[in-house]
C-alpha atoms as a PDB file:
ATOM      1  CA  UNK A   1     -21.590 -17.622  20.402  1.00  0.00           C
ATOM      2  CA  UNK A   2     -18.537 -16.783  18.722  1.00  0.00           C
ATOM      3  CA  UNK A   3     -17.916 -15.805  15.706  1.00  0.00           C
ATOM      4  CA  UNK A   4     -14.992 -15.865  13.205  1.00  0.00           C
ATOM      5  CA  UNK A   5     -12.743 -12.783  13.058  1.00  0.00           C
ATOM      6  CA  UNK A   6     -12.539 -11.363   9.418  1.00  0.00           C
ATOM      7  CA  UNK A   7      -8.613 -10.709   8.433  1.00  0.00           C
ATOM      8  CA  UNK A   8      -7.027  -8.538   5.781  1.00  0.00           C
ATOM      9  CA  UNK A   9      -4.015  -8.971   4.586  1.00  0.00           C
ATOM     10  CA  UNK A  10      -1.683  -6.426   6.169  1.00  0.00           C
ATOM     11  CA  UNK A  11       1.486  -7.327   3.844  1.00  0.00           C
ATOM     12  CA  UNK A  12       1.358  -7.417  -0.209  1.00  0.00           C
ATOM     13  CA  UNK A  13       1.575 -11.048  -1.318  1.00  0.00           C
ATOM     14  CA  UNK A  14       2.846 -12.287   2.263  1.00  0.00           C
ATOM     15  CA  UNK A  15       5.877 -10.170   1.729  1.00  0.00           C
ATOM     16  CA  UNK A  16       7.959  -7.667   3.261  1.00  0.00           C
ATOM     17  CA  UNK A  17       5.510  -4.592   1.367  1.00  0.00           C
ATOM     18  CA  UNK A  18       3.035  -3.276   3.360  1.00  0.00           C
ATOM     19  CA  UNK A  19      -0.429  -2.389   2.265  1.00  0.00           C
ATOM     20  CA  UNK A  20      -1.737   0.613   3.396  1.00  0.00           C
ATOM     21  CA  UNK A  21      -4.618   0.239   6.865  1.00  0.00           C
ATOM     22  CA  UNK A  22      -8.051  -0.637   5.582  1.00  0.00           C
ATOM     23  CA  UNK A  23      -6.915  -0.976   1.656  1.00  0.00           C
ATOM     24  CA  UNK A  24      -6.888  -4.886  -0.315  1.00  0.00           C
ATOM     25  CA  UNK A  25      -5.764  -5.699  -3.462  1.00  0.00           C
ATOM     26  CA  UNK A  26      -8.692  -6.039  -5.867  1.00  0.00           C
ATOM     27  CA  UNK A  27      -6.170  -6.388  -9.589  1.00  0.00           C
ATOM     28  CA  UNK A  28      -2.825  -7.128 -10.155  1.00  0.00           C
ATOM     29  CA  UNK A  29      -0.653  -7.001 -13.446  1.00  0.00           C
ATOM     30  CA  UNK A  30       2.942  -7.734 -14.105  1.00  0.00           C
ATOM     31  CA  UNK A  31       4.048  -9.035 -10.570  1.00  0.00           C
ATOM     32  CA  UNK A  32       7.797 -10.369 -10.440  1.00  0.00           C
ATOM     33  CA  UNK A  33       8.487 -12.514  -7.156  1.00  0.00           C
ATOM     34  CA  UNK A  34      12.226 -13.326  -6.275  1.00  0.00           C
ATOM     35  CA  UNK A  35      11.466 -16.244  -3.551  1.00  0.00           C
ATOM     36  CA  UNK A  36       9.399 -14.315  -1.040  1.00  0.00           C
ATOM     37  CA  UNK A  37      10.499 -11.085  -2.450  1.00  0.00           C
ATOM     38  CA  UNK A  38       7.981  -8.714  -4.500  1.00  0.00           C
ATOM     39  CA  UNK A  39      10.322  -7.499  -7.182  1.00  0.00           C
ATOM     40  CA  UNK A  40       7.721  -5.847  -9.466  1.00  0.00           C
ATOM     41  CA  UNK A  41       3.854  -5.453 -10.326  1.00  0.00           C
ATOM     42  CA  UNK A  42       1.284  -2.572 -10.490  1.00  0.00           C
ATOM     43  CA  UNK A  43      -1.951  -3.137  -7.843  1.00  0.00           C
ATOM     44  CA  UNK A  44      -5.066  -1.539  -7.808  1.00  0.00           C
ATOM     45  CA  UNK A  45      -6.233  -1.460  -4.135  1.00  0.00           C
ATOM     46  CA  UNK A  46      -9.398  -0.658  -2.430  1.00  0.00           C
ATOM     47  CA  UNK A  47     -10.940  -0.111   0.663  1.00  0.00           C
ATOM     48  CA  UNK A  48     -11.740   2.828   3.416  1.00  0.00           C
ATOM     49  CA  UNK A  49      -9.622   5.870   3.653  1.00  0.00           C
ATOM     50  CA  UNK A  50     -11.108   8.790   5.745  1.00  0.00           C
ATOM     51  CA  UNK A  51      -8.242  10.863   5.058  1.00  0.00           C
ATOM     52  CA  UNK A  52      -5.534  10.133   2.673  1.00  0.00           C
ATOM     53  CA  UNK A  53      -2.743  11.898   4.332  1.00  0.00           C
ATOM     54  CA  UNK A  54      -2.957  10.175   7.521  1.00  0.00           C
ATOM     55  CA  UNK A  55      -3.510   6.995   5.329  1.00  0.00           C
ATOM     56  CA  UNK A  56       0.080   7.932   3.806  1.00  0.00           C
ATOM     57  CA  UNK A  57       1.655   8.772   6.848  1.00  0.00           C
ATOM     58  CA  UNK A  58       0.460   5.694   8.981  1.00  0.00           C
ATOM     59  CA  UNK A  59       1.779   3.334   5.479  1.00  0.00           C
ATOM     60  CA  UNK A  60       4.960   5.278   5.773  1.00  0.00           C
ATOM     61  CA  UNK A  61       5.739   4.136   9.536  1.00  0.00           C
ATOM     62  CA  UNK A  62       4.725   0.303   8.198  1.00  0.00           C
ATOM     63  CA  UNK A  63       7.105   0.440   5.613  1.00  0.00           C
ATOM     64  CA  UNK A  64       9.714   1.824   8.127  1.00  0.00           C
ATOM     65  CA  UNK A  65       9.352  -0.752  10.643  1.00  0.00           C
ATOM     66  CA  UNK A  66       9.871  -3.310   7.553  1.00  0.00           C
ATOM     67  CA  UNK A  67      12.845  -1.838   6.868  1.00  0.00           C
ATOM     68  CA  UNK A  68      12.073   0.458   3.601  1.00  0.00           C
ATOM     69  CA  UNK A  69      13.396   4.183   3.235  1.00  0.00           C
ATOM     70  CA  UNK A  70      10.544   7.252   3.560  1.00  0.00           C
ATOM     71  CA  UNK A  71      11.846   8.726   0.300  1.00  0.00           C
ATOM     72  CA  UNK A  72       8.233  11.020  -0.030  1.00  0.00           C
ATOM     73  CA  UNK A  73       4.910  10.710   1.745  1.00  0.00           C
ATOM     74  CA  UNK A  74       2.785  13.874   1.063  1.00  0.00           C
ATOM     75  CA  UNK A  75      -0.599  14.747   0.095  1.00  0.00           C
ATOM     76  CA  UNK A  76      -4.293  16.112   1.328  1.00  0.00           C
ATOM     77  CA  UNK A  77      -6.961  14.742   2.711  1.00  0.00           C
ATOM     78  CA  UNK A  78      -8.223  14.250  -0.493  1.00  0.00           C
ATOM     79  CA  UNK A  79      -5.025  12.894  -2.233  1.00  0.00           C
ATOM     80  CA  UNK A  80      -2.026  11.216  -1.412  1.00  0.00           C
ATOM     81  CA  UNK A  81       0.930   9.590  -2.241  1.00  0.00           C
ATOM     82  CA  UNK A  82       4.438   8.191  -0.856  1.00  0.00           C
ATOM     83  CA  UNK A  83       7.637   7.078  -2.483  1.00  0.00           C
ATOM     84  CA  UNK A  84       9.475   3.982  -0.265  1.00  0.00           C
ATOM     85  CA  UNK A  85      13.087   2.494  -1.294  1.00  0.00           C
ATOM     86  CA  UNK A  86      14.874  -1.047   0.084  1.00  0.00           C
ATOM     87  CA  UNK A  87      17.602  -1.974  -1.625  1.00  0.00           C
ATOM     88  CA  UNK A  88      17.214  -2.448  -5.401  1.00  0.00           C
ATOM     89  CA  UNK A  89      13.307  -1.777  -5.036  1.00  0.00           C
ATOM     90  CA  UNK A  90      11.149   0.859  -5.053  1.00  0.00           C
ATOM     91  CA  UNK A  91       7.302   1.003  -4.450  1.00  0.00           C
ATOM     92  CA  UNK A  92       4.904   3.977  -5.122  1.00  0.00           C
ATOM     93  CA  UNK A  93       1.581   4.596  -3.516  1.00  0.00           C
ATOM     94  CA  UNK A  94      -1.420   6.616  -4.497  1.00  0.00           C
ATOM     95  CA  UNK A  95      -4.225   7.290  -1.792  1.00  0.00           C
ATOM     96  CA  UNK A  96      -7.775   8.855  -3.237  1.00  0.00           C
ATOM     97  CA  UNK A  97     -10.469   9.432  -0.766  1.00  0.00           C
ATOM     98  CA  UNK A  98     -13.991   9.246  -2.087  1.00  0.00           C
ATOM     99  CA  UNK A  99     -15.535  12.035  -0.571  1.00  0.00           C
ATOM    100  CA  UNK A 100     -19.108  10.550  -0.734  1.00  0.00           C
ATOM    101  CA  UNK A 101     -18.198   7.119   0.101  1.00  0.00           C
ATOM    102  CA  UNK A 102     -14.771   6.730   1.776  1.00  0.00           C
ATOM    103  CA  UNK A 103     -15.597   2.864   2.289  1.00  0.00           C
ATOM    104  CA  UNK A 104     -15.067   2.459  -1.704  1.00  0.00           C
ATOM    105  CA  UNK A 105     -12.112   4.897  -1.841  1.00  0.00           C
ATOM    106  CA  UNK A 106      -8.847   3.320  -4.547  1.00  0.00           C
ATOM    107  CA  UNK A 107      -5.430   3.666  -4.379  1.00  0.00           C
ATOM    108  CA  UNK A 108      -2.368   1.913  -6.450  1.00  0.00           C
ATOM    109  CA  UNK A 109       0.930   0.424  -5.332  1.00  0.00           C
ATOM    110  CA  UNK A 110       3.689  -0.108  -7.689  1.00  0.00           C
ATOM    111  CA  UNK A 111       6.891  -2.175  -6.823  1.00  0.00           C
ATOM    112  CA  UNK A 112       9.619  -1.471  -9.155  1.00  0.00           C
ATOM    113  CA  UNK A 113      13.524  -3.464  -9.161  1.00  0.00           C
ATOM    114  CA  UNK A 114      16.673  -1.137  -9.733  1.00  0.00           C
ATOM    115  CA  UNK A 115      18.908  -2.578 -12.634  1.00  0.00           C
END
């Protein structure tokens, strides 16, 4: 018997922003779109992080191979966060580990336009 594969969205809004491993958007507010292009919003995300550092550092080599400049990706275990320019944009994201329950850990993801 087979059964159906359950998917998560590995790109923000089928665009070229990548959400961190194991994290979904669960709220959006002000999002901007420019065709396919995220040009602005804040996003609450959710999901599992068992370390937020590695979290940051594996988002950091996504963005990268989309094409986006590591401008910061530091943190703990605990906490995290990374800084990631492409031309006029900028996106900033936030990593907390629940210690109790990484499974419900949160993060944010802004995406910002230059000018």
């Amino acid at each position: 018997m087979l059964l159906p594969a359950c998917t998560r969205d590995t790109m923000l809004l089928e665009s070229d922003v990548p959400l961190p491993r194991g994290m979904s958007t669960v709220r959006s507010a002000d999002i901007r779109r420019d065709g396919g292009t995220v040009t602005g919003g804040d996003f609450i995300l959710a999901g599992e992080i068992d370390d937020a550092r590695r979290a940051i550092r594996a988002s950091a080599q996504s963005f990268e191979a989309n094409g986006w400049t590591i401008v910061r990706a530091d943190g703990s275990g605990d906490a995290a966060s990374g800084e990631f320019v492409k031309d006029t944009r900028t996106v900033s994201v936030t990593l907390r580990r629940r210690a109790l329950e990484p499974k419900m850990s949160t993060g944010t993801l802004t995406v910002r336009r230059e000018g």
